[in-house]
Protein backbone atom coordinates (compact mmCIF):
# COMPACT_ATOMS: atom_id res chain seq x y z
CA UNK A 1 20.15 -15.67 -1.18
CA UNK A 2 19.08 -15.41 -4.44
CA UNK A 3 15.85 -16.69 -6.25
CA UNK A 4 16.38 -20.23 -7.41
CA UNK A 5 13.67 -20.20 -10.63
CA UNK A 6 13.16 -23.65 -10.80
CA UNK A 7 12.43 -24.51 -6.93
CA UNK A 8 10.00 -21.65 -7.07
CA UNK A 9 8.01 -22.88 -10.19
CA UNK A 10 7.48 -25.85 -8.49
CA UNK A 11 5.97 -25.12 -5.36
CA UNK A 12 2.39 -25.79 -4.25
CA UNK A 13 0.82 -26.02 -0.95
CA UNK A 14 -2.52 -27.97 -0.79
CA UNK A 15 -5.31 -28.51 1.19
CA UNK A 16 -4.75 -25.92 3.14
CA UNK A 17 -7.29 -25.28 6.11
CA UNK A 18 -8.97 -22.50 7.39
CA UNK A 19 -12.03 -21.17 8.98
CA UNK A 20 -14.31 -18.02 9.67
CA UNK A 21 -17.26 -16.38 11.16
CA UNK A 22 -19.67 -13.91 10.82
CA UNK A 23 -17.08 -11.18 12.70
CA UNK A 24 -14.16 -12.07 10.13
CA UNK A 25 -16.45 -11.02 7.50
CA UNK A 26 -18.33 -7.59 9.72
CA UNK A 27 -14.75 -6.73 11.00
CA UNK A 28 -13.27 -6.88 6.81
CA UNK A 29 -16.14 -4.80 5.71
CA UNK A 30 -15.62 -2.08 8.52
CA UNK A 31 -11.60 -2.04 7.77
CA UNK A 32 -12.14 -1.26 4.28
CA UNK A 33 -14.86 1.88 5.17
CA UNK A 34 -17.78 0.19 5.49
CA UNK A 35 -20.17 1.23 7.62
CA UNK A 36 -18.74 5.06 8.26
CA UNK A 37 -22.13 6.68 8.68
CA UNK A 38 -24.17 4.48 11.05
CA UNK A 39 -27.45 5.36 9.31
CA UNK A 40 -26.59 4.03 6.07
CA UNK A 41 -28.59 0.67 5.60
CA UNK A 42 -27.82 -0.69 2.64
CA UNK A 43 -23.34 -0.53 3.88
CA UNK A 44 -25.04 -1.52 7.32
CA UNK A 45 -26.02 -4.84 5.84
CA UNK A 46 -22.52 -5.71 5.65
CA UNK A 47 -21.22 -4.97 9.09
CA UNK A 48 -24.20 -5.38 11.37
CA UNK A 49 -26.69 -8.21 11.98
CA UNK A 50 -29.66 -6.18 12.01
CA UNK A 51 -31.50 -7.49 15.49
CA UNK A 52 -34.61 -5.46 15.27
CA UNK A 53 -36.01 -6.46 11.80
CA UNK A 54 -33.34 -9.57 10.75
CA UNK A 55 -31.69 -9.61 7.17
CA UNK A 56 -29.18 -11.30 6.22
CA UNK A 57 -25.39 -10.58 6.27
CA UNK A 58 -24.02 -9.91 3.16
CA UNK A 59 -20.16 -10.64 2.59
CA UNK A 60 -18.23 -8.44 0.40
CA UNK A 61 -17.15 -10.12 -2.64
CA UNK A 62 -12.87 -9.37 -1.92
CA UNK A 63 -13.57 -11.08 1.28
CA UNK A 64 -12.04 -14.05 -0.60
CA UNK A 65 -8.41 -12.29 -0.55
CA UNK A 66 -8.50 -12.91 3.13
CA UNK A 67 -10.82 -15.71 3.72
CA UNK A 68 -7.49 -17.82 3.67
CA UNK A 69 -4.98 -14.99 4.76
CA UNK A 70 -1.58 -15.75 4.32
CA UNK A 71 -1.94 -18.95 2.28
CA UNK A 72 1.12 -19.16 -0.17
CA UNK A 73 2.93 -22.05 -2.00
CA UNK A 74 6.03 -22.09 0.33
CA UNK A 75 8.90 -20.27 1.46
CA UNK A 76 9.62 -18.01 -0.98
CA UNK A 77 13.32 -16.60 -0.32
CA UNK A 78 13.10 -12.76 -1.27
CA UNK A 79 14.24 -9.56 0.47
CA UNK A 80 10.80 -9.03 2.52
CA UNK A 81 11.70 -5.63 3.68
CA UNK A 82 11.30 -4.26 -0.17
CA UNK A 83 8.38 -6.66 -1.26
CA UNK A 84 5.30 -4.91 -2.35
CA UNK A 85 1.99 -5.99 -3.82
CA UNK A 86 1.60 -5.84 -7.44
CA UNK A 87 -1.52 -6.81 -8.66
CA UNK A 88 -4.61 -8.89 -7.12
CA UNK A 89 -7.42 -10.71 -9.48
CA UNK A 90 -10.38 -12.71 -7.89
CA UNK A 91 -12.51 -14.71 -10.30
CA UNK A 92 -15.75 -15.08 -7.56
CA UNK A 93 -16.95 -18.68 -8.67
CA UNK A 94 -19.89 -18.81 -5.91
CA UNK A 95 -20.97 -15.94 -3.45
CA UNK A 96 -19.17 -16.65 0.28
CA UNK A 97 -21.38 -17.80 2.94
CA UNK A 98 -21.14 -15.86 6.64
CA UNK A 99 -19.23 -18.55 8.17
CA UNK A 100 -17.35 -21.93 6.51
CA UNK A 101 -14.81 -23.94 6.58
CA UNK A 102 -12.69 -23.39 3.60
CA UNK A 103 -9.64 -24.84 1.99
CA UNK A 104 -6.79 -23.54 -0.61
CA UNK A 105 -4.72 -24.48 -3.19
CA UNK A 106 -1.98 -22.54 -3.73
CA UNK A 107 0.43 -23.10 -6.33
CA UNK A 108 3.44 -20.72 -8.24
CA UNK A 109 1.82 -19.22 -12.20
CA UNK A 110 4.67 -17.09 -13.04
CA UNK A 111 8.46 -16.01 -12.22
CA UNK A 112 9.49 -12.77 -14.25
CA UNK A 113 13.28 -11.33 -13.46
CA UNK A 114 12.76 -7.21 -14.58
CA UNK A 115 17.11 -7.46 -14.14
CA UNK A 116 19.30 -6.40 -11.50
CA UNK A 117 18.20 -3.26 -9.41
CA UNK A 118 14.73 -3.62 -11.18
CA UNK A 119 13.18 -6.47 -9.26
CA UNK A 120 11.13 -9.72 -9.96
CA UNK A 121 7.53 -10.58 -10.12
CA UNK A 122 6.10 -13.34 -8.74
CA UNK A 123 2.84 -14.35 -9.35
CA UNK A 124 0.26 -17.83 -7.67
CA UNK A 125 -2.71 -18.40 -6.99
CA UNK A 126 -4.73 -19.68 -4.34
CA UNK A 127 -8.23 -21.62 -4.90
CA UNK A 128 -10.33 -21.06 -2.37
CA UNK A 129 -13.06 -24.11 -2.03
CA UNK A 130 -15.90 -24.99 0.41
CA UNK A 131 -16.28 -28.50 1.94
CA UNK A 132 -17.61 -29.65 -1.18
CA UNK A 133 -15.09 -29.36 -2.90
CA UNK A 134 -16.40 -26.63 -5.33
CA UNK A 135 -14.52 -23.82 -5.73
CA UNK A 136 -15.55 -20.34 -4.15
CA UNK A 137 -13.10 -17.59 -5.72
CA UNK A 138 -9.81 -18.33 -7.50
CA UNK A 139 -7.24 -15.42 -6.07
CA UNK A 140 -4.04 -14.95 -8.21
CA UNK A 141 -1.64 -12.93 -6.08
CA UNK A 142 1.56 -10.57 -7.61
CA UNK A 143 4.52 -9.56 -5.61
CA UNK A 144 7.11 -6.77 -6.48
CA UNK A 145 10.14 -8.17 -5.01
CA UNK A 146 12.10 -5.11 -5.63
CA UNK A 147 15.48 -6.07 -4.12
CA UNK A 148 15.38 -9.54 -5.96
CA UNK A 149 16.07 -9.17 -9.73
CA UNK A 150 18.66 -10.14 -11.83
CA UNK A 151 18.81 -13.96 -10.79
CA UNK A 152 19.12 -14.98 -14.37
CA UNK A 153 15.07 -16.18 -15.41
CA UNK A 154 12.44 -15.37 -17.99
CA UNK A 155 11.31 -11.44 -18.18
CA UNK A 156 8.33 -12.31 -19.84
CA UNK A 157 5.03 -14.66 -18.46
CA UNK A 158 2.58 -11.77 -17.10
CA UNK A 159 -0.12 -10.83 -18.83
CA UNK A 160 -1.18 -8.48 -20.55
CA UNK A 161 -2.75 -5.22 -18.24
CA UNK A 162 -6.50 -4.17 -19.33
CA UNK A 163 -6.64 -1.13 -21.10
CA UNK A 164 -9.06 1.44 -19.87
CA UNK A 165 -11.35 3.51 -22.77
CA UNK A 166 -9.83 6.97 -23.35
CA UNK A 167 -12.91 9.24 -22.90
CA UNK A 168 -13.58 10.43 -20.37
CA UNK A 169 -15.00 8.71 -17.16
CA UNK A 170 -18.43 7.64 -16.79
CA UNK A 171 -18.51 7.88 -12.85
CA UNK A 172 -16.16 9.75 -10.23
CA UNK A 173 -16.46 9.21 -6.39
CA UNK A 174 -14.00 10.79 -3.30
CA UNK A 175 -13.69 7.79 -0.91
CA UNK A 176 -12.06 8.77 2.39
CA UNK A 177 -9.70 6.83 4.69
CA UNK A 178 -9.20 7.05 8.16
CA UNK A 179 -5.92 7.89 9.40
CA UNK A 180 -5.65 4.43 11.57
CA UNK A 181 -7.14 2.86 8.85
CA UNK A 182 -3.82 0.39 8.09
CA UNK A 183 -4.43 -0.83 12.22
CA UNK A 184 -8.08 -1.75 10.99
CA UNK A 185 -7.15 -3.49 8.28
CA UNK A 186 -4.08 -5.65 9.44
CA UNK A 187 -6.43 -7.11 12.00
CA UNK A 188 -7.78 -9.42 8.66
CA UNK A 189 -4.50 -10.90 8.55
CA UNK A 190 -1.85 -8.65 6.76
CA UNK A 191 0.54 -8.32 10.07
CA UNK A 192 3.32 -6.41 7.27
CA UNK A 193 4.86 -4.05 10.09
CA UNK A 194 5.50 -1.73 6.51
CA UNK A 195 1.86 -0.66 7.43
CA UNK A 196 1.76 -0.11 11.13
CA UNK A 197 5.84 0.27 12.36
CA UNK A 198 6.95 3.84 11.48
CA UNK A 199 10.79 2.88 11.70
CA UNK A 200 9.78 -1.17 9.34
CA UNK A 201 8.19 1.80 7.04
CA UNK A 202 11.38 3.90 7.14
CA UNK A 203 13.62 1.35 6.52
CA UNK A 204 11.50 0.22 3.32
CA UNK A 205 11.80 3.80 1.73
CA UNK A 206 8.79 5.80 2.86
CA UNK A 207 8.05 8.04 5.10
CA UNK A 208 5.97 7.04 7.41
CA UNK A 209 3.54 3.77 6.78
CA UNK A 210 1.08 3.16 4.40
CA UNK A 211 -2.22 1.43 4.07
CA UNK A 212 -2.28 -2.19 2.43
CA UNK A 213 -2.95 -2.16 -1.16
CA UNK A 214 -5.50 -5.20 -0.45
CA UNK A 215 -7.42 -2.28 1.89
CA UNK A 216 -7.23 -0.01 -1.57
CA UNK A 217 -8.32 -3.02 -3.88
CA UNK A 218 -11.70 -3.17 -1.02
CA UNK A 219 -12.28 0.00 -1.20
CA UNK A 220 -12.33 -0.19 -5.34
CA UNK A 221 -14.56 -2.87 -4.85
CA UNK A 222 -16.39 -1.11 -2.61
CA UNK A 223 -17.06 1.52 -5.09
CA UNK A 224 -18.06 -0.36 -7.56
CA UNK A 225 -20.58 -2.38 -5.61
CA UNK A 226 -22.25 1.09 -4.61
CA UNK A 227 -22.44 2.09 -8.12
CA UNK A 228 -22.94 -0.39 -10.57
CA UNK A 229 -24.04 -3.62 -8.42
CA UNK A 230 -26.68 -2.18 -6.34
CA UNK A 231 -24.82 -3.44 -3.29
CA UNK A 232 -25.31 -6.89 -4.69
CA UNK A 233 -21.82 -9.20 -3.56
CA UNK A 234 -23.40 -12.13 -6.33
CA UNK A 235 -23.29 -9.25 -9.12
CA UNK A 236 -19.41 -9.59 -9.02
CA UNK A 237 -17.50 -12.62 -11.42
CA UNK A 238 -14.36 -10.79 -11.25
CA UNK A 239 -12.21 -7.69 -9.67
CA UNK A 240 -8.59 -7.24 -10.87
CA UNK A 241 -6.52 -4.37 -10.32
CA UNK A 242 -2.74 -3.47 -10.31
CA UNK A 243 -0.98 -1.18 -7.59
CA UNK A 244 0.75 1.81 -9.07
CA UNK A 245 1.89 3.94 -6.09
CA UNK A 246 0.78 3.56 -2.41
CA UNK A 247 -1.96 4.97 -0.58
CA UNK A 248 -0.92 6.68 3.38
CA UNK A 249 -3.69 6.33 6.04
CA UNK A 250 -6.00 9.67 5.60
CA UNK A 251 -5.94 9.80 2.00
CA UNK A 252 -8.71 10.28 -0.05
CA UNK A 253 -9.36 8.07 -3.19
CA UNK A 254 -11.26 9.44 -6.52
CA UNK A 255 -12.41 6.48 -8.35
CA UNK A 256 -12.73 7.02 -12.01
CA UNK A 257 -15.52 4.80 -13.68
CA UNK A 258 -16.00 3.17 -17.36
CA UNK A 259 -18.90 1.30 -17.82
CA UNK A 260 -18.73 -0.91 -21.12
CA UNK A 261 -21.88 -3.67 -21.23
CA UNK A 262 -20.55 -5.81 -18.37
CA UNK A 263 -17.47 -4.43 -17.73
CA UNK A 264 -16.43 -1.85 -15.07
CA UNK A 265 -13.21 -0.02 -16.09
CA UNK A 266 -11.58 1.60 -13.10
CA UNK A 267 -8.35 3.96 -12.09
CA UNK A 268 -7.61 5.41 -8.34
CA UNK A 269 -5.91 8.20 -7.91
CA UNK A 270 -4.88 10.68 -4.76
CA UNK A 271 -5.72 14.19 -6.16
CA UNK A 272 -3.96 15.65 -3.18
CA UNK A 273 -0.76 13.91 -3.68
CA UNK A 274 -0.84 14.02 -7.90
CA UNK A 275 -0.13 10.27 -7.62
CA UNK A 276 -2.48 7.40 -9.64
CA UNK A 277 -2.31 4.67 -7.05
CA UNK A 278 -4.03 2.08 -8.59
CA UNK A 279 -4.26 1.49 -12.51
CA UNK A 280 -5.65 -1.44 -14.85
CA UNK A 281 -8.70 -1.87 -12.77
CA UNK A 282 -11.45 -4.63 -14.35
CA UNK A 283 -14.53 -5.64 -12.74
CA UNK A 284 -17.01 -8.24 -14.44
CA UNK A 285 -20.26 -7.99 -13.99
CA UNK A 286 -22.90 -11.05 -13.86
């Protein structure tokens, strides 16, 4: 069935109600590498509750993206089997406690059709807000509906992608992944069997399956908070980034690094496989 523009423009889905504890946010942290050498106490403060001499927990700022997993504006009627994530871009409005009870908005931004055989974007957002009332992040979502194009709307409404400087990189790190890392990570809420059912995976054109591309967007952030934030979650007022190519379970990631005043510039790339895998990446500092 194809993509009816104007039903999808209008959906929204509010008030939406969810919840979460201290291991939500220990068990998100871990799934996106956290915590890999035990001794390490400043990643330790953000999977462990530290019994012996108490700190607090800190919660990693891209928590938000699953602080209200699976919260969408409706059904949206595209071929799931050859959806993929596009881009992801958190605006952090206040730092997330360990546990709350949280709502969302979530309401349609943009419909592009790239034409038959090419796909369509679709982009929302979800507003993520504590029992105040006051917002906590604002997550605006893209999918790459790749088997959905060419249902006759607009190819324009996305913006513009950030440009990264062209000399050369200010910072490079090699972040591993663990070759069950996709099982770790669809425990936070992204059940896709693309990343965990070798046939699903198959069937969707690859060859065996891959890790989320939320899991890659943590570990960006990840990066970034061990270089330029001090592992400080309230240095972070925004993280966008747009998938390029996939990641597989065992990969390793180089993260390229431009720092400009306040502004992180960042590309991924798997050296091993020659692929960039995630491109466009912005982080705003406080």
């Amino acid at each position: 069935m194809p993509i009816n523009y104007e039903e999808l423009m209008a959906m929204k889905n509010l008030g939406l109600r969810y919840a979460y504890g201290d291991r939500e946010v220990m068990l998100y942290a871990y799934a996106i590498g956290m915590g890999a050498d035990p001794m390490d106490e400043k990643e330790l403060a953000f999977v462990n509750e530290a019994a012996a001499s108490p700190r607090p927990l800190k919660v990693l700022p891209t928590f938000a993206s699953v602080a209200a997993a699976g919260a969408e504006p409706g059904a949206m009627n595209f071929n799931n089997v050859l959806v993929v994530d596009g881009e992801r871009d958190i605006t952090f409005h206040k730092p997330l406690a360990t546990a709350a009870h949280i709502t969302a908005d979530s309401s349609v931004l943009a419909v592009s059709d790239k034409g038959k055989d090419k796909g369509a974007i679709i982009r929302f957002q979800n507003v993520l807000k504590g029992r105040d009332g006051e917002p906590l992040a604002t997550v605006v979502i893209s999918y790459f509906a790749r088997g959905d194009g060419g249902f006759g709307g607009p190819s324009d409404g996305q913006p513009k992608p950030h440009q990264l400087p062209t000399r050369a990189p200010d910072k490079t790190i090699d972040i591993p992944t663990r070759p069950d890392q996709a099982l770790i990570y669809r425990l936070c809420g992204d059940r896709h069997p693309l990343h965990s059912d070798p046939e699903y995976a198959k069937r969707a054109g690859f060859p065996r399956p891959i890790l989320q591309g939320m899991c890659t967007y943590g570990i960006t952030c990840r990066g970034i908070l061990q270089t330029y934030a001090d592992y400080d979650p309230s240095a972070f007022q925004r993280h966008a980034a747009r998938f390029s190519a996939p990641v597989y379970p065992g990969d390793t990631v180089t993260l390229d690094m431009w720092k400009d005043a306040n502004v992180i510039s960042f590309e991924a790339k798997v050296k091993e496989r020659g692929v960039t895998v995630i491109k466009n990446g912005m982080t705003v500092l406080r």
